[in-house]
N, C-alpha and C. Protein backbone atom coordinates (compact mmCIF):
# COMPACT_ATOMS: atom_id res chain seq x y z
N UNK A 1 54.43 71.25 -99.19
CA UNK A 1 53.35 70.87 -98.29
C UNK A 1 52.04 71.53 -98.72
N UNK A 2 52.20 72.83 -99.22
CA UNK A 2 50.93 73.73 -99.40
C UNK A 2 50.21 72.79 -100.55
N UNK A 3 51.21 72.43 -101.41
CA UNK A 3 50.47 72.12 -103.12
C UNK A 3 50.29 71.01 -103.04
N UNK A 4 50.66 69.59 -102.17
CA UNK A 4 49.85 68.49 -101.66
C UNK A 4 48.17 68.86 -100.82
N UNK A 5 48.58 69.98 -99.83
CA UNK A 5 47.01 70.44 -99.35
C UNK A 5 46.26 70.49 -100.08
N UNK A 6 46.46 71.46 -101.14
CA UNK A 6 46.11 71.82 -102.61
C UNK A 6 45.07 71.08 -103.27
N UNK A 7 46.38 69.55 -103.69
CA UNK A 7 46.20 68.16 -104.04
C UNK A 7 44.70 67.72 -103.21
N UNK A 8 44.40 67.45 -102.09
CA UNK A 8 43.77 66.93 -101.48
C UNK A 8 42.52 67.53 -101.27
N UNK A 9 42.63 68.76 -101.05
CA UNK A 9 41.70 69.47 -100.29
C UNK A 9 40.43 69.96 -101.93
N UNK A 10 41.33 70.16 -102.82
CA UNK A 10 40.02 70.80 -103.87
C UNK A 10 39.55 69.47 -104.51
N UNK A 11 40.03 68.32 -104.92
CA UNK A 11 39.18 67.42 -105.20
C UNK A 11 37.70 66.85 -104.28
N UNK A 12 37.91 66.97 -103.28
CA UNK A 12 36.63 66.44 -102.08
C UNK A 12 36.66 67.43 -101.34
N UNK A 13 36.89 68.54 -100.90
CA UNK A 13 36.73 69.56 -99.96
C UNK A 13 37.10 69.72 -98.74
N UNK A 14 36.99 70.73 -97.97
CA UNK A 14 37.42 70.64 -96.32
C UNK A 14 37.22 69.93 -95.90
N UNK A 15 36.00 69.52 -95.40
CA UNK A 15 35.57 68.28 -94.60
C UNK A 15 36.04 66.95 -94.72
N UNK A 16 36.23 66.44 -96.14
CA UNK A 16 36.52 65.13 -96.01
C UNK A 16 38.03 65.06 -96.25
N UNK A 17 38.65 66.08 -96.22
CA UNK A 17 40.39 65.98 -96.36
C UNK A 17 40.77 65.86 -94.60
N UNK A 18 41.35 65.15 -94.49
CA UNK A 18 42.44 65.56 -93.37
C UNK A 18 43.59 65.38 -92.95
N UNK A 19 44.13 66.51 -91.70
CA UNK A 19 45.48 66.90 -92.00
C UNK A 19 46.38 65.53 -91.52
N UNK A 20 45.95 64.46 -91.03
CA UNK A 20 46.91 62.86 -91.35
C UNK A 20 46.97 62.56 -92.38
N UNK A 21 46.01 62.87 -93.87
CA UNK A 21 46.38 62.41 -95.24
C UNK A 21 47.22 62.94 -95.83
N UNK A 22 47.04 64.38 -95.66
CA UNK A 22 47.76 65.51 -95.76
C UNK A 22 49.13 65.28 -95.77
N UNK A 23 49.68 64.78 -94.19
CA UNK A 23 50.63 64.17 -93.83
C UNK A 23 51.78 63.09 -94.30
N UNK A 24 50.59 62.46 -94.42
CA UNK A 24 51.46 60.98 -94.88
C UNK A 24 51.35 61.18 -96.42
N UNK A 25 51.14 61.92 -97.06
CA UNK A 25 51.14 62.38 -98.63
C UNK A 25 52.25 62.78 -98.52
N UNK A 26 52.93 64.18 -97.90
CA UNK A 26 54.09 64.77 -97.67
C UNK A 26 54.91 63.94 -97.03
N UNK A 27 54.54 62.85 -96.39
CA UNK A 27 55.98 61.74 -95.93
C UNK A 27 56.05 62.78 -94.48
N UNK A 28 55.65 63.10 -93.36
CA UNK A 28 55.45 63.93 -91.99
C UNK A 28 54.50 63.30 -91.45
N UNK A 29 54.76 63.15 -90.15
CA UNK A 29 53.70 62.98 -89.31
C UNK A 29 52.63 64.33 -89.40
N UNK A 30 50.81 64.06 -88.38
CA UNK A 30 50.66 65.17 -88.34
C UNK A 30 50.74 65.87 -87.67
N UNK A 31 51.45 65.41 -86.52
CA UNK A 31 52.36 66.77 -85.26
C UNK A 31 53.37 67.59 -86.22
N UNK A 32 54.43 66.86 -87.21
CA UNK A 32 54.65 67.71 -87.64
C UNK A 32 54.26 68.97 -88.46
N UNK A 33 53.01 68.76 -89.19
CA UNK A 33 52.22 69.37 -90.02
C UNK A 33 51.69 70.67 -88.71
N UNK A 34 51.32 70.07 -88.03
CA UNK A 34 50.64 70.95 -86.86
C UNK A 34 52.15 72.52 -85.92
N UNK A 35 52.85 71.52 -86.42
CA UNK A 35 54.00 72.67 -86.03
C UNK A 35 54.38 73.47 -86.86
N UNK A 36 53.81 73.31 -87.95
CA UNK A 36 53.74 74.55 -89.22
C UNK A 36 52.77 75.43 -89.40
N UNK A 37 51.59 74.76 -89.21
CA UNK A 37 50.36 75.38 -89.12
C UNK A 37 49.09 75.04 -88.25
N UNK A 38 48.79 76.00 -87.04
CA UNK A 38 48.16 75.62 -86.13
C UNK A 38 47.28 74.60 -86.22
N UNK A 39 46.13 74.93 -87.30
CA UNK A 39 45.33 74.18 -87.39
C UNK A 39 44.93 73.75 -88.87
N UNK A 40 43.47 73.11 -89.15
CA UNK A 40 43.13 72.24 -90.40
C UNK A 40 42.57 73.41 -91.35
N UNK A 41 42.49 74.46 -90.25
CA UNK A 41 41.60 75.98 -91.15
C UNK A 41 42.78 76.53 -91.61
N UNK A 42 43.63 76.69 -90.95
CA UNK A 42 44.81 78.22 -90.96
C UNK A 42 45.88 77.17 -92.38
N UNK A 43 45.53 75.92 -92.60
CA UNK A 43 46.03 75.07 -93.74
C UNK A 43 45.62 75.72 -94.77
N UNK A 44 44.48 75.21 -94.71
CA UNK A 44 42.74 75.36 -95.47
C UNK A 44 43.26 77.04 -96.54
N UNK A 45 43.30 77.76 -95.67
CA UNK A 45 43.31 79.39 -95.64
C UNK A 45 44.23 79.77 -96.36
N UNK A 46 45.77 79.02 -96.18
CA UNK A 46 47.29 79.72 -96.98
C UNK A 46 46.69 78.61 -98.34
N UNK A 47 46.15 77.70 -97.95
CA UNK A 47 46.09 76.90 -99.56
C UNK A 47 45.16 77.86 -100.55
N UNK A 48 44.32 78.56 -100.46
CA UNK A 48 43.37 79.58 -100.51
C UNK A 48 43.86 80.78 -100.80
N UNK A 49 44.76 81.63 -100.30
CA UNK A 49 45.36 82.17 -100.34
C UNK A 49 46.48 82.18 -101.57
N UNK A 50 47.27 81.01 -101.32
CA UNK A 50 48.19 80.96 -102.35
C UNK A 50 47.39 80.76 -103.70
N UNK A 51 46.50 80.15 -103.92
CA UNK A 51 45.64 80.00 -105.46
C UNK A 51 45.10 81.78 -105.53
N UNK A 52 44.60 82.28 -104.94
CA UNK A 52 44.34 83.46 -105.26
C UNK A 52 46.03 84.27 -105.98
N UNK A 53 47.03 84.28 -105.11
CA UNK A 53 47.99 84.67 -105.17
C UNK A 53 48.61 84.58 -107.10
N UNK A 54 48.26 83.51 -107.15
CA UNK A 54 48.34 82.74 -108.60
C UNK A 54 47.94 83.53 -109.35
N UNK A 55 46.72 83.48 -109.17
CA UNK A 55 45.64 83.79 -110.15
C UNK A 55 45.70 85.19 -110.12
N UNK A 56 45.82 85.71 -108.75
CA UNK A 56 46.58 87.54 -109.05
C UNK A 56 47.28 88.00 -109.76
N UNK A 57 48.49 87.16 -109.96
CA UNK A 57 50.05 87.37 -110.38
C UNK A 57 49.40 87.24 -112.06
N UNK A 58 48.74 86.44 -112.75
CA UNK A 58 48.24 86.40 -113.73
C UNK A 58 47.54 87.35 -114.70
N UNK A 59 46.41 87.84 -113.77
CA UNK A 59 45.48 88.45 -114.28
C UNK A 59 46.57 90.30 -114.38
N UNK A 60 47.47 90.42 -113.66
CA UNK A 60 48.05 91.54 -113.39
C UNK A 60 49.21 91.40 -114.50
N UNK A 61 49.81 90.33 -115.21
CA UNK A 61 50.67 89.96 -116.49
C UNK A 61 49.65 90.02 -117.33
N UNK A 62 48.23 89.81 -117.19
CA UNK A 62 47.10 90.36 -118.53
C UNK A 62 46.57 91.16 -118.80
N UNK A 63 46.89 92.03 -117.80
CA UNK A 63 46.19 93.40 -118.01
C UNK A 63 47.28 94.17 -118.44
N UNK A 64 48.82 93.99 -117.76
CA UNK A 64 50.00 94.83 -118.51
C UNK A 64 50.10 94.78 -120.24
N UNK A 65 49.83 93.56 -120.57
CA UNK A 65 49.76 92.68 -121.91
C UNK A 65 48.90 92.59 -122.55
N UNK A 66 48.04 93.28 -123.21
CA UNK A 66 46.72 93.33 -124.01
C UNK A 66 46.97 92.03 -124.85
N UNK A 67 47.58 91.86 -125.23
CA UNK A 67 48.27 91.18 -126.71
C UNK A 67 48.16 89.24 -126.30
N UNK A 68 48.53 89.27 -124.61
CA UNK A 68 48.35 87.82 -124.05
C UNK A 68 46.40 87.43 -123.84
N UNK A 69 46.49 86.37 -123.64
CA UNK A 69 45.50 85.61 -123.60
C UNK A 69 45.64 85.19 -122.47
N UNK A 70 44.68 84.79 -121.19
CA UNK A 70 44.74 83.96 -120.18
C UNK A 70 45.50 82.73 -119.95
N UNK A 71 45.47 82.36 -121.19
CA UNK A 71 46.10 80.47 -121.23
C UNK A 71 47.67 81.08 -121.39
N UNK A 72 48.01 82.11 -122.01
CA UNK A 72 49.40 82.57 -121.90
C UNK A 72 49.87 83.06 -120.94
N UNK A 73 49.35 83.46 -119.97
CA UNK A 73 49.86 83.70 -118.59
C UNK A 73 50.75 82.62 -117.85
């Protein structure tokens, strides 16, 4: 569900994504979407979150690793 948000939300941005496309992308209504995550922000936020998370986990395998390159992460 997060990496469809993902999908949607960084090509056109917050505003013009919403959580019924969201939805029917993942095959869920958006009550169900809404029973996972309160709202279109607190979505918004773990999708945000998890790309940072990424990009943490990365940069922390490149700094252990002198020898790697970014694209090798």
């Amino acid at each position: 569900m997060i990496a469809v948000a993902r999908e949607k939300f960084m090509p056109v941005g917050y505003e013009k994504t919403s959580t019924r496309m969201i939805g029917e992308e993942v095959g869920t209504t958006q009550q169900n979407l809404w029973h996972h995550f309160k709202n279109k922000q607190i979505l918004y936020v773990v999708v945000l979150e998890t790309g940072g998370n990424e990009v943490e986990k990365k940069l922390i395998t490149l700094v252990a690793n002198e020898q790697l390159t970014m694209e090798e992460t």
